[in-house]
C-alpha atoms as a PDB file:
ATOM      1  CA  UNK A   1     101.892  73.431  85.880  1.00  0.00           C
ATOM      2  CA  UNK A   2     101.129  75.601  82.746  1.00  0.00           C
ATOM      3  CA  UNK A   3     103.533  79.067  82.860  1.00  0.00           C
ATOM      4  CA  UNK A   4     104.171  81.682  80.573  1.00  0.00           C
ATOM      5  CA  UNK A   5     107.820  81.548  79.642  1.00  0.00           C
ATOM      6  CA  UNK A   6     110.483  84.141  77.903  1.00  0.00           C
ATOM      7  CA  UNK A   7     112.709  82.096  76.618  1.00  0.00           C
ATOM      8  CA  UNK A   8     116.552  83.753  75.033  1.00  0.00           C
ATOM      9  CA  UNK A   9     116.239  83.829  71.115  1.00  0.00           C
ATOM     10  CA  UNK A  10     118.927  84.675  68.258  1.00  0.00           C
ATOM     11  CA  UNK A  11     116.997  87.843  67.427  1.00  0.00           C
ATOM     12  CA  UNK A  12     116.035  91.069  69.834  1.00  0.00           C
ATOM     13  CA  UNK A  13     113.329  89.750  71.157  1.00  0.00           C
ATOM     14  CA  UNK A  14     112.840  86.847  73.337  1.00  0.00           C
ATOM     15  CA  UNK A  15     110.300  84.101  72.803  1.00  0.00           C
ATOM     16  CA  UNK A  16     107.219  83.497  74.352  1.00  0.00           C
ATOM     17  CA  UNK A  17     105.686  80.634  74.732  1.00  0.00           C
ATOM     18  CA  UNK A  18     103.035  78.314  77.019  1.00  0.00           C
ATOM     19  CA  UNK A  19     105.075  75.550  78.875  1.00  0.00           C
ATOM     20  CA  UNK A  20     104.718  73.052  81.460  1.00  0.00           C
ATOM     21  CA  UNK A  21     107.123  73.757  84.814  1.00  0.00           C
ATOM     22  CA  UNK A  22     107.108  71.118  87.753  1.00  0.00           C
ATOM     23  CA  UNK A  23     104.535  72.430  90.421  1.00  0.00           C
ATOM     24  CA  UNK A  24     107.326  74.358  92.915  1.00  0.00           C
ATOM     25  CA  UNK A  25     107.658  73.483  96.830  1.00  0.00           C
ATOM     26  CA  UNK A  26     107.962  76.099  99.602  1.00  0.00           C
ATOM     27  CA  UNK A  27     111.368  76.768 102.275  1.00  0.00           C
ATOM     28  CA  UNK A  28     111.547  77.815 105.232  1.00  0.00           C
ATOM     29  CA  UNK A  29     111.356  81.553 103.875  1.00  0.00           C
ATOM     30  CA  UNK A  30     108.961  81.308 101.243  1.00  0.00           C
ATOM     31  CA  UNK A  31     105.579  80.262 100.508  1.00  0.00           C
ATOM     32  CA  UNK A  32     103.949  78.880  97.390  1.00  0.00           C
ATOM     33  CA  UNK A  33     101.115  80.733  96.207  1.00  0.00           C
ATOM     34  CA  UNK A  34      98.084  79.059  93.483  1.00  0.00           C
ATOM     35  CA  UNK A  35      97.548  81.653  91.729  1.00  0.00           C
ATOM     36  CA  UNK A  36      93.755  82.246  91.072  1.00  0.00           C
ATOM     37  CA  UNK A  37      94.374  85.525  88.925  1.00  0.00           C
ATOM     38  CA  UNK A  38      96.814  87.515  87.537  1.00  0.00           C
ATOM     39  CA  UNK A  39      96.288  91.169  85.612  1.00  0.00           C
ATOM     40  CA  UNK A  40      98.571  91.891  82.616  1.00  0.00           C
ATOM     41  CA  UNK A  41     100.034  95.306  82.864  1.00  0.00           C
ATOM     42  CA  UNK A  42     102.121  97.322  79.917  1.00  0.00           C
ATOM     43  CA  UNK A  43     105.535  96.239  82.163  1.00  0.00           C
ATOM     44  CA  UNK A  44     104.635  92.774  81.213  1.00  0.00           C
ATOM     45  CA  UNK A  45     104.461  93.388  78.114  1.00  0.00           C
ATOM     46  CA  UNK A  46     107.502  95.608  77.597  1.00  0.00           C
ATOM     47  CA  UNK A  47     108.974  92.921  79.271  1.00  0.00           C
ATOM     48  CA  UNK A  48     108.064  90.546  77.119  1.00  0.00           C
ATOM     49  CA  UNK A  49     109.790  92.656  74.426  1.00  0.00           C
ATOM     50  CA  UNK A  50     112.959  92.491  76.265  1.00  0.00           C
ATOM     51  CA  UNK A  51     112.498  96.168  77.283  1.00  0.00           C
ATOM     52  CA  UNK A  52     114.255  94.944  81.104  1.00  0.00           C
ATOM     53  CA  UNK A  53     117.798  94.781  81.194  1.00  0.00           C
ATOM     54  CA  UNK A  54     117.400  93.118  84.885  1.00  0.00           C
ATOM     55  CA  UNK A  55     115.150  90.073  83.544  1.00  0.00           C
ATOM     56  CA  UNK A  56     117.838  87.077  83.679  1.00  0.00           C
ATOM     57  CA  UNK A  57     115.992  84.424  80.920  1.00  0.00           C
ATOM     58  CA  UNK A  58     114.601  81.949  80.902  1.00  0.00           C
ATOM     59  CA  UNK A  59     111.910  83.328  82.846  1.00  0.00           C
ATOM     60  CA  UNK A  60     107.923  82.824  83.707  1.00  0.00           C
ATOM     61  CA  UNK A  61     106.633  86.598  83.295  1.00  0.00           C
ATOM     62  CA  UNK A  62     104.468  88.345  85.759  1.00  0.00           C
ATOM     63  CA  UNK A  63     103.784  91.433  88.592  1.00  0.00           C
ATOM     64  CA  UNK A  64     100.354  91.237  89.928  1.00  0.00           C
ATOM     65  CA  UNK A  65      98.324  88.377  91.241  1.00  0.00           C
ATOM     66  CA  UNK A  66      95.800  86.969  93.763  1.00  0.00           C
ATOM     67  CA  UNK A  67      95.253  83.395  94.554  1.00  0.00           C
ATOM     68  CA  UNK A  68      95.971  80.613  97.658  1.00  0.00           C
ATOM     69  CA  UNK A  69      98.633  79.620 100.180  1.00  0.00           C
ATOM     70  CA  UNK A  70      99.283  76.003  98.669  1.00  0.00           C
ATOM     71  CA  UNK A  71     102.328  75.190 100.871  1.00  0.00           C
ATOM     72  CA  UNK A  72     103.923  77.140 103.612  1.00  0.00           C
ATOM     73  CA  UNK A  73     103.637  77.444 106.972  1.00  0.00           C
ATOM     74  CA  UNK A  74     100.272  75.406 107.921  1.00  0.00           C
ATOM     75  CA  UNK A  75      98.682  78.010 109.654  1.00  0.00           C
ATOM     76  CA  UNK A  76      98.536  79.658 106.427  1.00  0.00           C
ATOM     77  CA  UNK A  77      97.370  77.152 104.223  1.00  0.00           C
ATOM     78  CA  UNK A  78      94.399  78.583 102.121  1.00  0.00           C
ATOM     79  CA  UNK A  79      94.970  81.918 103.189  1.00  0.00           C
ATOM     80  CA  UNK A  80      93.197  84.033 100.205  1.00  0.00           C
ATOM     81  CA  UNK A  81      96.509  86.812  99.504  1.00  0.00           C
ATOM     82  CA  UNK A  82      97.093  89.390  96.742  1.00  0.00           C
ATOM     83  CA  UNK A  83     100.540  90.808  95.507  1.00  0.00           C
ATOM     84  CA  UNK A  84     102.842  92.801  93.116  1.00  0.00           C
ATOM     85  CA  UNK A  85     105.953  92.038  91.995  1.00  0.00           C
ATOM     86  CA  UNK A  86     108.533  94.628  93.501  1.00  0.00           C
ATOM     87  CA  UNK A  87     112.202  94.442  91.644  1.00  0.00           C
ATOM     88  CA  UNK A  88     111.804  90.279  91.949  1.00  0.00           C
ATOM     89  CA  UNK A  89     108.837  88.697  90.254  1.00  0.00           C
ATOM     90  CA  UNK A  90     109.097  88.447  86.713  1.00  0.00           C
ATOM     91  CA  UNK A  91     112.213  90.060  86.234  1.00  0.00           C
ATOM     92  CA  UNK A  92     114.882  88.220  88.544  1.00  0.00           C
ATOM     93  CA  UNK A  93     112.476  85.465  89.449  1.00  0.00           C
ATOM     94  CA  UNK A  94     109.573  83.975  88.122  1.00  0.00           C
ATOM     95  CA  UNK A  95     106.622  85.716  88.224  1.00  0.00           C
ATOM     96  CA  UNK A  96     103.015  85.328  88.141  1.00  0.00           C
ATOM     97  CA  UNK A  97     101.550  84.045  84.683  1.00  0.00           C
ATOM     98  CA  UNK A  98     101.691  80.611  86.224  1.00  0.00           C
ATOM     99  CA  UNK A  99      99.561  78.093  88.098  1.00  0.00           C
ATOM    100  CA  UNK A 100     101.830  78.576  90.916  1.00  0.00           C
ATOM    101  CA  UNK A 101     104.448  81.196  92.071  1.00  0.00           C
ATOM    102  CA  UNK A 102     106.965  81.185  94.725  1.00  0.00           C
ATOM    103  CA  UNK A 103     106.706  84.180  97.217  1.00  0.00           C
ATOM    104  CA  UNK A 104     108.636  85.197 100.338  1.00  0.00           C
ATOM    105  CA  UNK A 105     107.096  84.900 103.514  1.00  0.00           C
ATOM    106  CA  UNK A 106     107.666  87.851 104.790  1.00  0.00           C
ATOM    107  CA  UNK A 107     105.849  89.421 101.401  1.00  0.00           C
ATOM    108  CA  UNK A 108     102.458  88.080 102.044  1.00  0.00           C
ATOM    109  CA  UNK A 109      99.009  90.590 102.060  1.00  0.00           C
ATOM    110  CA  UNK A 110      95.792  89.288 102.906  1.00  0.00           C
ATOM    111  CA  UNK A 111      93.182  89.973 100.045  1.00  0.00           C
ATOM    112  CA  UNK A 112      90.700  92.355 101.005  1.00  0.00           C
ATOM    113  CA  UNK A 113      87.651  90.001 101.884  1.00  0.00           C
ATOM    114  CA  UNK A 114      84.904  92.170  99.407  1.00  0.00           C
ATOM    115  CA  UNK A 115      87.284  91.885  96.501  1.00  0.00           C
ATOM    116  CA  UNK A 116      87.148  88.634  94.064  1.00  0.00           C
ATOM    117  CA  UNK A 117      90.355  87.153  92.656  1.00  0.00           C
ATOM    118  CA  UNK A 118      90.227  89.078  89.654  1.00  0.00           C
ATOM    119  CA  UNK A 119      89.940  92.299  90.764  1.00  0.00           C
ATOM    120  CA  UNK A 120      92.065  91.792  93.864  1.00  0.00           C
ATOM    121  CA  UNK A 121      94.790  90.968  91.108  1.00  0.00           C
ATOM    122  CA  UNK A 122      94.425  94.194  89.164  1.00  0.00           C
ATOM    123  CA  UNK A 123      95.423  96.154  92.437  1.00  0.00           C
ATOM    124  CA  UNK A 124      98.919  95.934  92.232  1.00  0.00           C
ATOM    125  CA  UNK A 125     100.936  97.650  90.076  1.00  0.00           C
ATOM    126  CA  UNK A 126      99.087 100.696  90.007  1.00  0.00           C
ATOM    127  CA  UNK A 127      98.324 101.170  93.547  1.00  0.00           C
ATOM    128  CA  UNK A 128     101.977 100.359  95.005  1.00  0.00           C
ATOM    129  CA  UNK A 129     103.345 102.662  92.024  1.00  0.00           C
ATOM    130  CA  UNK A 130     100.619 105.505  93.110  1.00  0.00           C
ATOM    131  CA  UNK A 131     101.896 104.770  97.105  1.00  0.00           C
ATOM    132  CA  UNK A 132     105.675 105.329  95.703  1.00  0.00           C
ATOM    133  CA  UNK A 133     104.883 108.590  93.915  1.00  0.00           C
ATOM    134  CA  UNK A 134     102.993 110.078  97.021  1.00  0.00           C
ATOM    135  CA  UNK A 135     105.892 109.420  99.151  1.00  0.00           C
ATOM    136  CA  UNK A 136     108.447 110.006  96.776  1.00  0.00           C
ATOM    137  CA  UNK A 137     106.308 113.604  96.890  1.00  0.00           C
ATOM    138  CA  UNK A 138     106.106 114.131 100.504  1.00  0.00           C
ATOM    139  CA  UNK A 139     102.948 114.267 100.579  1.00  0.00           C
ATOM    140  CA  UNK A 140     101.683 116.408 103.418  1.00  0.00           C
ATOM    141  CA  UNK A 141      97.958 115.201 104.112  1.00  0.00           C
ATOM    142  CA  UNK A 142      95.452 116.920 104.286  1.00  0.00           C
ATOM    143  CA  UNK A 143      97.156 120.146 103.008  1.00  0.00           C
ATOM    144  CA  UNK A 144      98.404 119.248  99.766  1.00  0.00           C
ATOM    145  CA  UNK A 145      96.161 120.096  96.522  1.00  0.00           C
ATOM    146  CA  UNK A 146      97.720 117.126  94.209  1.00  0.00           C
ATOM    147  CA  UNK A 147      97.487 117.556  89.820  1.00  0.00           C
ATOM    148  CA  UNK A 148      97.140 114.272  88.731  1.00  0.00           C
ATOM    149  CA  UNK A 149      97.952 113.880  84.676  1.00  0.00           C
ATOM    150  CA  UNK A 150      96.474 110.866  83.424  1.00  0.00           C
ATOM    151  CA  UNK A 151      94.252 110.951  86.126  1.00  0.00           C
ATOM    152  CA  UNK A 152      91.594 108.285  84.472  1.00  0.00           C
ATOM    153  CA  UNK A 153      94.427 105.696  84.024  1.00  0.00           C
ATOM    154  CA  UNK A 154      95.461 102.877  85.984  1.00  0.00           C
ATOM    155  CA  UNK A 155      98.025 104.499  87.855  1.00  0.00           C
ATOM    156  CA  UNK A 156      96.407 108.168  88.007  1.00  0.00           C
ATOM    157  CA  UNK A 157      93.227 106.810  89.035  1.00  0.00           C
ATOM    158  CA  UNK A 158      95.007 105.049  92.286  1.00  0.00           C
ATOM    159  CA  UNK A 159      96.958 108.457  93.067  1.00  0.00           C
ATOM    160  CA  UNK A 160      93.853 110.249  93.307  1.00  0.00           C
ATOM    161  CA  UNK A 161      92.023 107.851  95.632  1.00  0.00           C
ATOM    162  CA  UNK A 162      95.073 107.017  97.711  1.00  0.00           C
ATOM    163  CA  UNK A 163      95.767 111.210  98.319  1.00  0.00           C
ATOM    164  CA  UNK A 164      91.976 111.798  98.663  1.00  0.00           C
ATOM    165  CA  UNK A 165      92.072 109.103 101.198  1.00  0.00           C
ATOM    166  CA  UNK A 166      94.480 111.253 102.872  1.00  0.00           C
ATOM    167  CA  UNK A 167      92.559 114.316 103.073  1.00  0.00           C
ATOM    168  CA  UNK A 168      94.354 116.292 100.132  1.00  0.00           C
ATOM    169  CA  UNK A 169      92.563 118.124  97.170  1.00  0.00           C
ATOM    170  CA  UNK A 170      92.969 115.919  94.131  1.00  0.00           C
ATOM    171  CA  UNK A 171      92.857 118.046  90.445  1.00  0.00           C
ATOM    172  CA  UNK A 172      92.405 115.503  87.602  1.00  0.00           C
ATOM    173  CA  UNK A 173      93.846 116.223  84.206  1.00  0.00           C
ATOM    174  CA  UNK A 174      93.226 114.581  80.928  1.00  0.00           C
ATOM    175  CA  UNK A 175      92.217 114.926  77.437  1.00  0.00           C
ATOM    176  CA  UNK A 176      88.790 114.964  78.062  1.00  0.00           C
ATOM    177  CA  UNK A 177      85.405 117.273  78.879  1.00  0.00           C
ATOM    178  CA  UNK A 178      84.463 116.885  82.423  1.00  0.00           C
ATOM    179  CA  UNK A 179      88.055 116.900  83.742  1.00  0.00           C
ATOM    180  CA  UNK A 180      89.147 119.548  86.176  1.00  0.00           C
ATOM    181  CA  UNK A 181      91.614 120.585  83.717  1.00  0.00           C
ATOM    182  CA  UNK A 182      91.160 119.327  79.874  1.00  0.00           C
ATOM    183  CA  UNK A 183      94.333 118.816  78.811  1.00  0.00           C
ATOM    184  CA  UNK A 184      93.083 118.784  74.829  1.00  0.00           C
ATOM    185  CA  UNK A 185      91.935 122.231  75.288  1.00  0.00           C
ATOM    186  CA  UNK A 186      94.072 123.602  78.176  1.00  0.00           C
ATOM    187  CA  UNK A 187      97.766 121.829  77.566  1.00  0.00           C
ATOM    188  CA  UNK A 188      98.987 124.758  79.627  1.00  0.00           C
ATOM    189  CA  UNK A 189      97.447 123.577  82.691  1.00  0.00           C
ATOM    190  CA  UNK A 190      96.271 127.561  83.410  1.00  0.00           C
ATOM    191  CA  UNK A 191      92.691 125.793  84.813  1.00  0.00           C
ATOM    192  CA  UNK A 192      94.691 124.144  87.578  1.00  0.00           C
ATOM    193  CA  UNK A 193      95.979 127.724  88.763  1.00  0.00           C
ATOM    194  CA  UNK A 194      92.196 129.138  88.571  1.00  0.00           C
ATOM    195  CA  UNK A 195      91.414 126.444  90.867  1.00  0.00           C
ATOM    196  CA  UNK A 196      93.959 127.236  93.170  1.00  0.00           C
ATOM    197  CA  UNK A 197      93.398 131.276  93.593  1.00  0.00           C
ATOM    198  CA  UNK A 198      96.833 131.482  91.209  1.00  0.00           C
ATOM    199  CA  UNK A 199      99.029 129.737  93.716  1.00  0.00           C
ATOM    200  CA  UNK A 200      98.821 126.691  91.568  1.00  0.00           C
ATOM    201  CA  UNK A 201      99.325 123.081  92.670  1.00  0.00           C
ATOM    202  CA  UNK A 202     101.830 121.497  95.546  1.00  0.00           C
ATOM    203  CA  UNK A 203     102.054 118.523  93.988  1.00  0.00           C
ATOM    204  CA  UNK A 204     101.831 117.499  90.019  1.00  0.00           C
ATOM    205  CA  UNK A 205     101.847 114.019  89.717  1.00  0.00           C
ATOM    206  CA  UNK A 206     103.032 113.031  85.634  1.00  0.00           C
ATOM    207  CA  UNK A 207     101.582 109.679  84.278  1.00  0.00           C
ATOM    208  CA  UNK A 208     101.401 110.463  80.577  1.00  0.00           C
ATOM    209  CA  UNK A 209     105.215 110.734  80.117  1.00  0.00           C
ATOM    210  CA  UNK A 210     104.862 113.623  77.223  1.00  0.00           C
ATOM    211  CA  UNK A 211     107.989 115.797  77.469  1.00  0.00           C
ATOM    212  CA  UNK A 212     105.905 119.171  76.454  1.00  0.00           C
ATOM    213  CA  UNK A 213     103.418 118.566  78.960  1.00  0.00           C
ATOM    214  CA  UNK A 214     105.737 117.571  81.588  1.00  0.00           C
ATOM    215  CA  UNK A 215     107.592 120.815  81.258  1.00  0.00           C
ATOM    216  CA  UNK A 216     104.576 122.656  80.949  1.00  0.00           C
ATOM    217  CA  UNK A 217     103.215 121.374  84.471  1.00  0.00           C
ATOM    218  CA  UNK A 218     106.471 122.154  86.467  1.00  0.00           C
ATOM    219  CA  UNK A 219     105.897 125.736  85.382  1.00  0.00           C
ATOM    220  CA  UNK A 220     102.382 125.455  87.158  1.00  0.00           C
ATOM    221  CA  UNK A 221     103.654 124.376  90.653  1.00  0.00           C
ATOM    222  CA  UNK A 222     103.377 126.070  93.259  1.00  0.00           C
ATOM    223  CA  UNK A 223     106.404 127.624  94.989  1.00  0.00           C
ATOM    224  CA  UNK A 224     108.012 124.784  96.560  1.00  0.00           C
ATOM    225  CA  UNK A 225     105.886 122.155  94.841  1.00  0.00           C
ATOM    226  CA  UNK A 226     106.995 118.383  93.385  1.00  0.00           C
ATOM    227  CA  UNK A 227     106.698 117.221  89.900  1.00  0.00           C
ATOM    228  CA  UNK A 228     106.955 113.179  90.186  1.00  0.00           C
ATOM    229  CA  UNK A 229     107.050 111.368  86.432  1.00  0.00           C
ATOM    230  CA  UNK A 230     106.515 107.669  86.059  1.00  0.00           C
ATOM    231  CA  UNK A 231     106.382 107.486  82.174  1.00  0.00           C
ATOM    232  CA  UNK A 232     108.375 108.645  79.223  1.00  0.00           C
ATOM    233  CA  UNK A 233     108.319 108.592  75.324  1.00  0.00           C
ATOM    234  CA  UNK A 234     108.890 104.755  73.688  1.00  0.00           C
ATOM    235  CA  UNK A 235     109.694 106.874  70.465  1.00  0.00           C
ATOM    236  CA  UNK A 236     111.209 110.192  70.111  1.00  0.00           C
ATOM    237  CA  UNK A 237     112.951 112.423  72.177  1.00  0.00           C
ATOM    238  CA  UNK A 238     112.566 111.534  75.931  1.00  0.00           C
ATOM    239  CA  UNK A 239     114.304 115.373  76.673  1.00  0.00           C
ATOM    240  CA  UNK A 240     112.733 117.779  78.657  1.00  0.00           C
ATOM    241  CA  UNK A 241     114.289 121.083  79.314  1.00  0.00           C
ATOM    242  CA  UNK A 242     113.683 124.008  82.032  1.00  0.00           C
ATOM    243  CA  UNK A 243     114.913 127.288  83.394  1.00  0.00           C
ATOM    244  CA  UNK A 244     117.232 126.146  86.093  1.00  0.00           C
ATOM    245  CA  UNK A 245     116.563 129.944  87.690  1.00  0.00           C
ATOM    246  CA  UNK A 246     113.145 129.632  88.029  1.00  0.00           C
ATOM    247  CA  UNK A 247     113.157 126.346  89.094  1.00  0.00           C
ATOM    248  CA  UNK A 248     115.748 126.772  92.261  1.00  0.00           C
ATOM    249  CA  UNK A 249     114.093 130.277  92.376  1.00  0.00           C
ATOM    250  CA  UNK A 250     110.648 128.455  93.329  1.00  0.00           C
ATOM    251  CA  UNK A 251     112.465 125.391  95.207  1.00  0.00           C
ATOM    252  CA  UNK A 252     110.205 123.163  92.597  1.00  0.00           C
ATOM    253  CA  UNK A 253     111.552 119.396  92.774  1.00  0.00           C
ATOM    254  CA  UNK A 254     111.530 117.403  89.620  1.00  0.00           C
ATOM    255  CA  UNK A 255     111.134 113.417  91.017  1.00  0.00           C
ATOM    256  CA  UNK A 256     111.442 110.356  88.880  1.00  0.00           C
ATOM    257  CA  UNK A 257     109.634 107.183  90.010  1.00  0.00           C
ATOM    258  CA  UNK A 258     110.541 103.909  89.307  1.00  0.00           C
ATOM    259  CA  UNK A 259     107.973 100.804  90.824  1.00  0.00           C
ATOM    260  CA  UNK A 260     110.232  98.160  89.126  1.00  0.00           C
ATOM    261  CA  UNK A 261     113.414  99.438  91.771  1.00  0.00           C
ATOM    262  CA  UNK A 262     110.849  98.668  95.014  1.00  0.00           C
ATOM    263  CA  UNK A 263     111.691  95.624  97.197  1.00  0.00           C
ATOM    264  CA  UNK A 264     108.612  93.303  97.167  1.00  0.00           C
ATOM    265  CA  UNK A 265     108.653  93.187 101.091  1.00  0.00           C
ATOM    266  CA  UNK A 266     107.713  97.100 101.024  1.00  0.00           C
ATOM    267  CA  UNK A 267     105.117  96.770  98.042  1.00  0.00           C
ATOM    268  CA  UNK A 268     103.658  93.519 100.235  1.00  0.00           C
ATOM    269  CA  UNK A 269     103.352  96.112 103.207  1.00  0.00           C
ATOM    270  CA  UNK A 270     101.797  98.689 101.126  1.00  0.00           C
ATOM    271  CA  UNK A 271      99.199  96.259  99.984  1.00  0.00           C
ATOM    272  CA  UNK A 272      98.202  95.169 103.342  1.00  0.00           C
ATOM    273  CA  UNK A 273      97.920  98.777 104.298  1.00  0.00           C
ATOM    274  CA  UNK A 274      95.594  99.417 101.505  1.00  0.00           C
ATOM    275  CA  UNK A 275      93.399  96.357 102.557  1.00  0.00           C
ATOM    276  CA  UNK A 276      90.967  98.183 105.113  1.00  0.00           C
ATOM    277  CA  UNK A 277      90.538 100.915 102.446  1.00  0.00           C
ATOM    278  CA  UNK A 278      89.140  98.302  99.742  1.00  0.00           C
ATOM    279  CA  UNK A 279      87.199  96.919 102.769  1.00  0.00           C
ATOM    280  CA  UNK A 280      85.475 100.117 103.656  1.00  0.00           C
ATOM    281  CA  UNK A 281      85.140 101.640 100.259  1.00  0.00           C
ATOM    282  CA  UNK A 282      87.634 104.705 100.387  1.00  0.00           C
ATOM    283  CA  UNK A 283      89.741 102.601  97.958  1.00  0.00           C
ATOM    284  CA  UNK A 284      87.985 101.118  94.485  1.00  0.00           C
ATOM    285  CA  UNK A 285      89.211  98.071  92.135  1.00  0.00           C
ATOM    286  CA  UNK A 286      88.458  97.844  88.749  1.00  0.00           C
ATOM    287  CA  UNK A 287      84.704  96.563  88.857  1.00  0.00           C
ATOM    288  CA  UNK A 288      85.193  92.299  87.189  1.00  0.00           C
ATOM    289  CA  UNK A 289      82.378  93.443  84.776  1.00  0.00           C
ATOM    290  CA  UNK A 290      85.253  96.061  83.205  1.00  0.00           C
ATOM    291  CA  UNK A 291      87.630  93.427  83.242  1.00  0.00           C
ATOM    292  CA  UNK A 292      88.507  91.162  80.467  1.00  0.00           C
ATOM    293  CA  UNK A 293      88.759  88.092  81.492  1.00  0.00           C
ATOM    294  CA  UNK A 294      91.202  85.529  79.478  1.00  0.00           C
ATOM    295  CA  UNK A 295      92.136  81.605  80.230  1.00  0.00           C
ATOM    296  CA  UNK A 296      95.955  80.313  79.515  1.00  0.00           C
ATOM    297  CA  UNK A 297      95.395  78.670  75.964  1.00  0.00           C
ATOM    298  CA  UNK A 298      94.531  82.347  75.349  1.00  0.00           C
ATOM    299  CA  UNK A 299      97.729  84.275  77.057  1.00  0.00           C
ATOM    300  CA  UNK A 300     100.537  84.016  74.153  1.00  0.00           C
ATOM    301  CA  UNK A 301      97.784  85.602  71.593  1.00  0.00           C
ATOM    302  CA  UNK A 302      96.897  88.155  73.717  1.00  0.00           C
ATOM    303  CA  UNK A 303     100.477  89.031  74.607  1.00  0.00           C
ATOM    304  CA  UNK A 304     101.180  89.847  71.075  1.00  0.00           C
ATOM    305  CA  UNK A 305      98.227  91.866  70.450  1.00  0.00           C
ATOM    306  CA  UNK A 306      98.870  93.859  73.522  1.00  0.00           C
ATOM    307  CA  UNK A 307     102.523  94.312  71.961  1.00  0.00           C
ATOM    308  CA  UNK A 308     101.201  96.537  69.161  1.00  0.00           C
ATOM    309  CA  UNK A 309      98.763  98.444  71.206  1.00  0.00           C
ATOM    310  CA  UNK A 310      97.889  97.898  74.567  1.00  0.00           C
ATOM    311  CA  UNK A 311      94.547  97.781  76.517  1.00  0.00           C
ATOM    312  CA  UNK A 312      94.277  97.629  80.145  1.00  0.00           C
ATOM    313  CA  UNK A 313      92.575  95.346  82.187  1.00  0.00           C
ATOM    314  CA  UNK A 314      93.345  92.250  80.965  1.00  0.00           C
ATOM    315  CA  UNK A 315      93.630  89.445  83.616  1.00  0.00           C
ATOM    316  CA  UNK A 316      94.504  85.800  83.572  1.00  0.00           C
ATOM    317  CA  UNK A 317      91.935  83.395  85.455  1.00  0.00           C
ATOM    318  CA  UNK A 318      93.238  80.080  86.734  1.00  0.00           C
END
């Protein structure tokens, strides 16, 4: 089978190249998976920069996919699945830029039947990271009014739908007209208290990762509210400081969120808990005419563009 391998290399960053694996067999734990589609997301490709201590080399890289049961348990044979990575796949074993990919059984999610390959295999990474950061939150549904920062990114976009989906009030930010708060024009966040009579949000939910706007959105919590961060700074400071009196004054909690620390058995349960909402439409994947579709023969080139700037929703077809 064709896989995309990091490979250990004299210099700081590891080699990647197209290579041919032997097709892999199942245990009595695990199934083998044919992968039909598999999204590239920016931990990919800081991975592929050796930005992961934990990734042991060599190693086939990889989070997110969608694709068959090839070998397992035959009841499952050709059971259509979809999947992220947790702490395992692509880090500590190989992951999903591959024909085939080993997964345990017990981390199987049915694909959501109105979803095709390719979408279903944008769905993971952002949505389990968005399911993290509302429980990491304490999110109390249906009560909650949630700030979203980044809200029309990958990750942002999936916290808004997943805590909509739960009955809370969902303010996006970003640095555009049309937003509920502009963050070009309104860095300060003051919008988000106008929309909340001056009692400001419960919940501030940080997908940008810039220290000055991180800071700035603890100080427009609510008393008692949660500031979870995902993202910080490749370059530059990576500080952010605060008034430690104000901030046990107003009980504010300051959360970070890490997806790549989540066992893939919990992301695989998150998944298949998300599966009736892509099914009856309170949960949306990227539409496969956004999507830009690429072959293998194509993968290397791609990674290495995506290395000096990245664009989202590329995805791998089989």
């Amino acid at each position: 089978m064709q896989a995309l391998r990091l490979t250990p290399n004299p210099g700081p960053t590891p080699s990647l190249t197209l290579s041919s694996l032997p097709i892999p067999t199942a245990t009595a734990s695990t199934v083998v998976i044919k992968i039909a589609a598999a999204a590239i997301n920016p931990s990919d490709v800081l991975n592929a920069t050796g930005g992961f201590e934990t990734t042991t080399l060599p190693r086939t890289l990889g989070r997110d996919y969608s694709g068959t049961i090839a070998d397992g348990p035959p009841a499952l044979i050709g059971q259509a699945v979809y999947g992220t990575s947790g702490n395992a796949l692509g880090f500590s074993q190989d992951g999903t830029h591959a024909q085939y990919c080993v997964i345990p059984l017990t981390a199987v999610a049915a694909k959501p039947a109105n979803l095709s390959f390719a979408q279903a295999a944008t769905v993971g990474v952002p949505f389990t990271t968005a399911a993290l950061i509302l429980s990491r939150a304490r999110l109390r549904a249906g009560a909650d009014v949630v700030l979203v920062l980044g809200a029309s990114g990958a990750v942002g976009s999936a916290v808004c739908q997943l805590a909509e989906r739960r009955g809370c009030r969902v303010l996006r930010a970003a640095r555009r007209e049309g937003a509920d708060v502009d963050l070009g024009t309104d860095p300060g966040m003051e919008r988000a208290g106008v929309l909340t009579g001056g009692k400001g949000p419960d919940v501030v939910v940080d997908t940008v990762g810039d220290p000055d706007l991180t800071r700035r959105a603890l100080l427009c919590l609510a008393v008692g509210g949660r500031l979870v961060f995902i993202s910080a700074p490749k370059k530059g400071s990576t500080e952010v400081t605060f008034d430690m009196k104000y901030v046990y004054r107003r009980e504010i909690s300051v959360i970070g969120c890490n997806s790549v620390l989540a066992d893939i058995r919990d992301t695989a349960k998150d998944m298949d808990d998300m599966k009736l909402g892509f099914e009856d439409g309170s949960l949306q994947a990227a539409e496969e005419v956004d999507l830009q579709i690429i072959g293998m023969k194509e993968v290397v080139e791609v990674y290495e563009q995506l290395k000096t700037k990245y664009k989202k929703n590329y995805v791998i077809r089989f």
